[in-house]
PDB file of N, CA and C in Angstrom:
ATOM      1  N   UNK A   1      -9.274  10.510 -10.966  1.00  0.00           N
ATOM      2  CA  UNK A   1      -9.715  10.147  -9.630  1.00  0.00           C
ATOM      3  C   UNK A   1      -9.312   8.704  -9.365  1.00  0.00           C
ATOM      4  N   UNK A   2      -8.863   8.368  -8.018  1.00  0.00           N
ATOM      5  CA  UNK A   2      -8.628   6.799  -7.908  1.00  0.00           C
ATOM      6  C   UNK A   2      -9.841   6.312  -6.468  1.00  0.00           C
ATOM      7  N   UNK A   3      -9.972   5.386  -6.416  1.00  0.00           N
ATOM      8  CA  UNK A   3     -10.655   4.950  -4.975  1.00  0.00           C
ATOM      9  C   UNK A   3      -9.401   3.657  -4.412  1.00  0.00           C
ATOM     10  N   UNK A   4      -9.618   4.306  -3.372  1.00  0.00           N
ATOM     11  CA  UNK A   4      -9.127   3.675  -2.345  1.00  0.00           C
ATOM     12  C   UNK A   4     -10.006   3.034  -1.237  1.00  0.00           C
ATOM     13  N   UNK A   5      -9.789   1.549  -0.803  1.00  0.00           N
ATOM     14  CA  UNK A   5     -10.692   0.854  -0.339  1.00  0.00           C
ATOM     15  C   UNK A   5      -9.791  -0.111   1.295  1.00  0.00           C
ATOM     16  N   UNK A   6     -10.014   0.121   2.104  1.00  0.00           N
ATOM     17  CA  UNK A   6      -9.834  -0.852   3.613  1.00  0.00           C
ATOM     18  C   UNK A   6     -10.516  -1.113   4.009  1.00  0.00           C
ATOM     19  N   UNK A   7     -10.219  -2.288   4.653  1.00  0.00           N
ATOM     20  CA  UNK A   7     -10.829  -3.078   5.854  1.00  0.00           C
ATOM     21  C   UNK A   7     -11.143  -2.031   7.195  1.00  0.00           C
ATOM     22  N   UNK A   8     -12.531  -2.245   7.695  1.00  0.00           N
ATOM     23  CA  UNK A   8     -12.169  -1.478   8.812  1.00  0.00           C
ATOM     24  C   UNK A   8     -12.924  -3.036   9.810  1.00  0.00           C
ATOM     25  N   UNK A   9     -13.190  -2.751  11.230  1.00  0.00           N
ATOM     26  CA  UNK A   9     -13.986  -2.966  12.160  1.00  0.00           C
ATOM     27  C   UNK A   9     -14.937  -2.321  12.332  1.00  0.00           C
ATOM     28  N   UNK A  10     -14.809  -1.080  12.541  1.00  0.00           N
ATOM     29  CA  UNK A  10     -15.340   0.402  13.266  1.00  0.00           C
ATOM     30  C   UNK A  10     -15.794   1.645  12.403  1.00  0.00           C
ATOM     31  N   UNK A  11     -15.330   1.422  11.434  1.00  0.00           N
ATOM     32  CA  UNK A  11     -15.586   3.035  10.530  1.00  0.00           C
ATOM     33  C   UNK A  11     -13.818   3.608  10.739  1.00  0.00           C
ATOM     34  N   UNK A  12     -13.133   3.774  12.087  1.00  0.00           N
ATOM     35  CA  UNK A  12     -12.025   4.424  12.456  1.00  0.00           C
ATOM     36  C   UNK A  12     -10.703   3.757  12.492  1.00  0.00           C
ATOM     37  N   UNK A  13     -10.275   3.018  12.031  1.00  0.00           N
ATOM     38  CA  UNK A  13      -8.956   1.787  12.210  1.00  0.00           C
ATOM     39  C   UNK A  13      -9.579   1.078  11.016  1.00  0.00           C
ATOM     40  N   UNK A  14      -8.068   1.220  10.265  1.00  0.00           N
ATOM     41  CA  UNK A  14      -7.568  -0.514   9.271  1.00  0.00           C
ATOM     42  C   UNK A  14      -8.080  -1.643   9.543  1.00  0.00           C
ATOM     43  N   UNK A  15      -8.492  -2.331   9.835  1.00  0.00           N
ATOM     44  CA  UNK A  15      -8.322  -3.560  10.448  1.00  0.00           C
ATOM     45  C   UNK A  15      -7.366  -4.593  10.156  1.00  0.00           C
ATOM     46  N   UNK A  16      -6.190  -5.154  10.459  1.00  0.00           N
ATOM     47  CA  UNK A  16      -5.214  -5.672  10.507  1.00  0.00           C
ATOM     48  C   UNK A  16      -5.810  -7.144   9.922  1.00  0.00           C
ATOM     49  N   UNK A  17      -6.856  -7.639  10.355  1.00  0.00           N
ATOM     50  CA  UNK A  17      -7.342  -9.097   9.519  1.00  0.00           C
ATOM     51  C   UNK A  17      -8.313  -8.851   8.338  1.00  0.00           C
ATOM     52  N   UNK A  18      -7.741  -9.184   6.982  1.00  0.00           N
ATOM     53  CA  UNK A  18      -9.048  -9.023   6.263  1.00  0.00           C
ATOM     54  C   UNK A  18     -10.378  -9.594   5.926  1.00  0.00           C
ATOM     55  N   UNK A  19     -10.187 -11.417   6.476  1.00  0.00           N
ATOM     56  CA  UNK A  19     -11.161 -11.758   6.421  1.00  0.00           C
ATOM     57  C   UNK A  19     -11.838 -11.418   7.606  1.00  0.00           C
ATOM     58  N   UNK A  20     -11.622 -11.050   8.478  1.00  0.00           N
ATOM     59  CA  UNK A  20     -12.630 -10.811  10.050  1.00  0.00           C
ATOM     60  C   UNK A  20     -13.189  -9.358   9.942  1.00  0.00           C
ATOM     61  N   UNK A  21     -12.961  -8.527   9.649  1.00  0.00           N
ATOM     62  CA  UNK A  21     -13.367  -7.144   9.057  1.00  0.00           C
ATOM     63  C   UNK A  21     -15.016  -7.342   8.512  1.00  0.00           C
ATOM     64  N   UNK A  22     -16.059  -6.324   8.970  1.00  0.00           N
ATOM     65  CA  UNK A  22     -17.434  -6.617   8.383  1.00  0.00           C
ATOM     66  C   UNK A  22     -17.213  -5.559   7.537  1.00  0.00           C
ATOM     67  N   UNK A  23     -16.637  -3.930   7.229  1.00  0.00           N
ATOM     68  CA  UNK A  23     -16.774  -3.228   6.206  1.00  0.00           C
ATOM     69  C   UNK A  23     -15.799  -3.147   5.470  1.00  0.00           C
ATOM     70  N   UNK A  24     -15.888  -2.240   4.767  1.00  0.00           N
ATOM     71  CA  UNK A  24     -15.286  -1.600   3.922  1.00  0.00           C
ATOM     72  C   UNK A  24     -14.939  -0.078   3.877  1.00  0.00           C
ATOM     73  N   UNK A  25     -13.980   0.452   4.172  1.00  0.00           N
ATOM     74  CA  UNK A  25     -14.154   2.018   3.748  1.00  0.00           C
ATOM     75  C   UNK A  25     -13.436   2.479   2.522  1.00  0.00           C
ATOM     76  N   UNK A  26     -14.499   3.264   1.389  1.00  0.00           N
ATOM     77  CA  UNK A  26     -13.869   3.240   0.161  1.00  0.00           C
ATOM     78  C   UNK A  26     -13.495   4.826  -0.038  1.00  0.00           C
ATOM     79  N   UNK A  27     -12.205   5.331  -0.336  1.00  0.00           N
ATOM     80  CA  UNK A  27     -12.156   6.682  -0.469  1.00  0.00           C
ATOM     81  C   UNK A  27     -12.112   7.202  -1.673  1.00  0.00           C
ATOM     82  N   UNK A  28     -12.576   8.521  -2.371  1.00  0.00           N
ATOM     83  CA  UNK A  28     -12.146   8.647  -3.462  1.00  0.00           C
ATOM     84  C   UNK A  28     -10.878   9.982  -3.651  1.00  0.00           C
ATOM     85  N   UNK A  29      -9.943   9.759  -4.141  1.00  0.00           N
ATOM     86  CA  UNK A  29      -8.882  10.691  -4.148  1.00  0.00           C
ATOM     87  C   UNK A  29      -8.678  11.757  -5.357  1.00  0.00           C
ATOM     88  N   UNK A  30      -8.498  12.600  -5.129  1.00  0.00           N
ATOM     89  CA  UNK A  30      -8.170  13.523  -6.405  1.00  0.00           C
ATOM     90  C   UNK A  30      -7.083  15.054  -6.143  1.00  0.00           C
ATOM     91  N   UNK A  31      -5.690  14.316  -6.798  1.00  0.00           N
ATOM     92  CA  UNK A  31      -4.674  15.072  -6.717  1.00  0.00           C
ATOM     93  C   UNK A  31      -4.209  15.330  -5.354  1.00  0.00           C
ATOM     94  N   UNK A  32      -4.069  14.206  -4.922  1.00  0.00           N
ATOM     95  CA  UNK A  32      -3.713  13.719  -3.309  1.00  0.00           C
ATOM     96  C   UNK A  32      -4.458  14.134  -1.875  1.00  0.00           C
ATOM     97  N   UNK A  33      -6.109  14.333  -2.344  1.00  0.00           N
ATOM     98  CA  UNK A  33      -6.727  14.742  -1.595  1.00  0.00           C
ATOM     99  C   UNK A  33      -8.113  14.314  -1.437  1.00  0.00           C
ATOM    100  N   UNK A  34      -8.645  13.348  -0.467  1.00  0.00           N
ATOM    101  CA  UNK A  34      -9.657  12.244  -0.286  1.00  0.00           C
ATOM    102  C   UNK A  34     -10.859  13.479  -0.696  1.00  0.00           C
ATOM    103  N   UNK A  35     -11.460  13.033  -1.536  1.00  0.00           N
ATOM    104  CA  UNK A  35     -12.993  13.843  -1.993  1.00  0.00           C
ATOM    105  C   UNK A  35     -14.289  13.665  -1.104  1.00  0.00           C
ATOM    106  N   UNK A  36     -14.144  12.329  -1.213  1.00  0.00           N
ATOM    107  CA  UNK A  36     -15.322  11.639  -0.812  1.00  0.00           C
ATOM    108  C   UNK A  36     -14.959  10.252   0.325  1.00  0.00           C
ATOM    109  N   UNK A  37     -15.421  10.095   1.123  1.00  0.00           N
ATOM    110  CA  UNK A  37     -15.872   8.531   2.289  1.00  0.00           C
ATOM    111  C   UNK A  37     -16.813   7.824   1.749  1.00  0.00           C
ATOM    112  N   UNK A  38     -16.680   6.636   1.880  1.00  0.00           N
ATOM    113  CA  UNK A  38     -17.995   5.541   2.154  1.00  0.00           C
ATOM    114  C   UNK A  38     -17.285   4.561   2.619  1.00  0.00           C
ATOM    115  N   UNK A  39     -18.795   4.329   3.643  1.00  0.00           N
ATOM    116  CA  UNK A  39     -18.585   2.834   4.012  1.00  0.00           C
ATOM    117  C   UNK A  39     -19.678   1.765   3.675  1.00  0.00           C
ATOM    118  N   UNK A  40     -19.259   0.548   3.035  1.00  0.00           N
ATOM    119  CA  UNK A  40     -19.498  -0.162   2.309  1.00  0.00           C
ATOM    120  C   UNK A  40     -19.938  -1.448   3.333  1.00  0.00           C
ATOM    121  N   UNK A  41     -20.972  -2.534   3.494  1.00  0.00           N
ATOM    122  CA  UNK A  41     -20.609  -3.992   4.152  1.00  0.00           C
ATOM    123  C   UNK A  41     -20.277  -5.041   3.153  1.00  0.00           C
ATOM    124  N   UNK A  42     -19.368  -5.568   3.662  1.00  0.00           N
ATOM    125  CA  UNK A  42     -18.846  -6.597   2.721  1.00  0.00           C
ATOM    126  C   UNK A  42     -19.926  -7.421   2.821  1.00  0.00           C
ATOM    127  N   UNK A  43     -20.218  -8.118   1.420  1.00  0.00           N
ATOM    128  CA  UNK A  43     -21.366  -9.173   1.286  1.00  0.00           C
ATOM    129  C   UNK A  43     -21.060 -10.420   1.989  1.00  0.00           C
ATOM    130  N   UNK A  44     -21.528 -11.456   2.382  1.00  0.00           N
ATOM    131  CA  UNK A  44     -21.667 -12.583   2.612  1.00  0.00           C
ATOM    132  C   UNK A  44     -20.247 -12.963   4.453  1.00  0.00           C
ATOM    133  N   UNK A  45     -20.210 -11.438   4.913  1.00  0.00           N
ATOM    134  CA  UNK A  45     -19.716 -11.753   5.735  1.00  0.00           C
ATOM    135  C   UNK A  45     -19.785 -12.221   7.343  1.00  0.00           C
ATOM    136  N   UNK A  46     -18.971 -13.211   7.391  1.00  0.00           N
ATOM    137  CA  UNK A  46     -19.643 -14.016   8.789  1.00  0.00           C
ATOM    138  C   UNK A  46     -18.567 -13.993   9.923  1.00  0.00           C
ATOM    139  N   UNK A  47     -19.245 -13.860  11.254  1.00  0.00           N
ATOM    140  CA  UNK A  47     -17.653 -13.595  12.028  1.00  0.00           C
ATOM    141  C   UNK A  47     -17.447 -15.454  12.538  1.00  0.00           C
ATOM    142  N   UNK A  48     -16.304 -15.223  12.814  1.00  0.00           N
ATOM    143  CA  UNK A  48     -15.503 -16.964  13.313  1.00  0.00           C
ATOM    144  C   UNK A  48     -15.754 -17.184  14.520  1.00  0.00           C
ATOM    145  N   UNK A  49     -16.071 -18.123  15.016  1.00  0.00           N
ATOM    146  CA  UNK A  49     -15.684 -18.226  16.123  1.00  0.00           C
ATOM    147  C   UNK A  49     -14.770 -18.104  17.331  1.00  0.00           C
ATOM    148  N   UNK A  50     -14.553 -17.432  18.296  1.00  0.00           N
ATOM    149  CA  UNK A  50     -13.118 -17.068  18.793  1.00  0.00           C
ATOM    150  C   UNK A  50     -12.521 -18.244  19.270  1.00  0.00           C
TER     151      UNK A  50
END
């Protein structure tokens, strides 16, 4: 099994910045086929100012 882990915004989209991103979505794969979802909050994260 491997996990696979992105940045999201939303639960639904990558998020293209990794520090601005509040989660995480972690997948777990087995024999090229996602088993399992989670979404995770990254600890200690703060948004920037725009």
């Amino acid at each position: 099994m491997q996990k696979i882990a992105v940045v999201t915004q939303d639960e639904q989209k990558v998020s293209a910045h990794f520090g601005m991103a509040p989660l995480y979505r972690v997948f777990s794969v087995e024999a090229g086929n996602i088993t399992a979802a989670e979404t995770r909050e990254k600890p200690h994260h703060e948004r920037h100012p725009d």
